[in-house]
Protein backbone atom coordinates (compact mmCIF):
# COMPACT_ATOMS: atom_id res chain seq x y z
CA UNK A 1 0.00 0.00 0.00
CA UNK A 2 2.69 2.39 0.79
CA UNK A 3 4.40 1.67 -2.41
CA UNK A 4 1.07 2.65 -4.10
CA UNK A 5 0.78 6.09 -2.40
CA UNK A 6 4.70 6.97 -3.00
CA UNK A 7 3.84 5.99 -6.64
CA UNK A 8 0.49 8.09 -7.10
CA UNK A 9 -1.20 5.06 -7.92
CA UNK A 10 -3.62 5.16 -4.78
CA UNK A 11 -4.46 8.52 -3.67
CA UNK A 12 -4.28 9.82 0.67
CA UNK A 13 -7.20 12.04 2.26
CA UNK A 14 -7.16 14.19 5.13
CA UNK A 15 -10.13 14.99 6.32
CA UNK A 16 -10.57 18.52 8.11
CA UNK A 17 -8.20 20.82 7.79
CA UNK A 18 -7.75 22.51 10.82
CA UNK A 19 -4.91 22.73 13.48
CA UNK A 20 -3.85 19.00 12.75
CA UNK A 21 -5.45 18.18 9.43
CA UNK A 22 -3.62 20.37 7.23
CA UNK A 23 0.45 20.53 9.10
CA UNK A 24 -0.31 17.00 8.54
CA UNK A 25 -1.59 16.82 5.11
CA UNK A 26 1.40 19.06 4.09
CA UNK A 27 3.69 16.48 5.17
CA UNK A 28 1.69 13.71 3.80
CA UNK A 29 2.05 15.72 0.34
CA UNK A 30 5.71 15.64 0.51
CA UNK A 31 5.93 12.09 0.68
CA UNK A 32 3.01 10.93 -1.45
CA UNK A 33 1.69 11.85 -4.97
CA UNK A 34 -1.98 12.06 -4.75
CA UNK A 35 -3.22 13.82 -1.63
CA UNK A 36 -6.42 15.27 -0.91
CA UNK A 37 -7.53 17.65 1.97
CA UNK A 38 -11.59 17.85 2.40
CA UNK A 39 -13.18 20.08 4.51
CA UNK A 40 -16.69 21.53 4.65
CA UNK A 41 -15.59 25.08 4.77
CA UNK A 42 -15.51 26.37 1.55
CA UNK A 43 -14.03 29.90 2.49
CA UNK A 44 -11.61 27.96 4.37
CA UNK A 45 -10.60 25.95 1.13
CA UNK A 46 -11.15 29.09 -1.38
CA UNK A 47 -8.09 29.99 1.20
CA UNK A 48 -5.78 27.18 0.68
CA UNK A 49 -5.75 27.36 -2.87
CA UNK A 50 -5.07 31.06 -2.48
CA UNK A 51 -2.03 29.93 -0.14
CA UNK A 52 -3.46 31.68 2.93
CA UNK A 53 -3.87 29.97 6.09
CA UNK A 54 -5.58 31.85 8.66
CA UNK A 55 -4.75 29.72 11.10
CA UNK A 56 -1.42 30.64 10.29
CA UNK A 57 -0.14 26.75 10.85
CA UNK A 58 1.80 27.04 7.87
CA UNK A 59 3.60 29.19 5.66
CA UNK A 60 2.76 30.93 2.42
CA UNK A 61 5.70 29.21 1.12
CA UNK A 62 4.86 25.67 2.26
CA UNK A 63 1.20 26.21 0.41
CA UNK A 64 2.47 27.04 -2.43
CA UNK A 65 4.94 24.12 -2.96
CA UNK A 66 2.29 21.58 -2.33
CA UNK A 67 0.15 19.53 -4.36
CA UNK A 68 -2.67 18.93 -2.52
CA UNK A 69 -5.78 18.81 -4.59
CA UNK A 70 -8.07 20.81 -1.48
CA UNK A 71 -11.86 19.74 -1.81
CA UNK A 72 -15.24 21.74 0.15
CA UNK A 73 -17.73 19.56 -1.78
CA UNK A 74 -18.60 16.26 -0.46
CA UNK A 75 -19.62 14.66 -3.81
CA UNK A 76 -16.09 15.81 -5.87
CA UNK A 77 -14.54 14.35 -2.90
CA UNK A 78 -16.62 10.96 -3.14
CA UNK A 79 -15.45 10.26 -6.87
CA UNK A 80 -11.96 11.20 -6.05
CA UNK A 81 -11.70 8.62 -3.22
């Protein structure tokens, strides 16, 4: 399985992207290929694409080198899993 994520083949979610979720999303992004981050706050993800956290738990810079595919609507997240 862990061969699968490193390859892209199988892709990671993190669900809620809060104080935990998204430090550890980040980190899952540098290690895997496919990574999601859902959460049901749209402004919140509108934000994370715009590389602004406003719970400032990581940098501009950080946001911007990832490749996290952030998701607010449950359904686009249900086909991607």
């Amino acid at each position: 399985m862990i061969e699968d994520l490193i390859s892209g083949e199988e892709t990671l979610a993190v669900v809620r992207l809060g104080y935990v979720g998204l430090p550890l999303a980040i980190e899952f992004g540098k290690a895997f290929k496919s990574v999601i981050g859902f959460d049901i706050n749209e402004n919140r993800i509108n934000k994370l694409k715009n590389h602004i956290d406003v719970n400032e738990e990581t940098s501009v810079e950080e946001l911007k080198k990832t490749t996290i595919q952030f998701i607010s609507d449950p359904a686009t997240f249900k086909n991607r899993i």
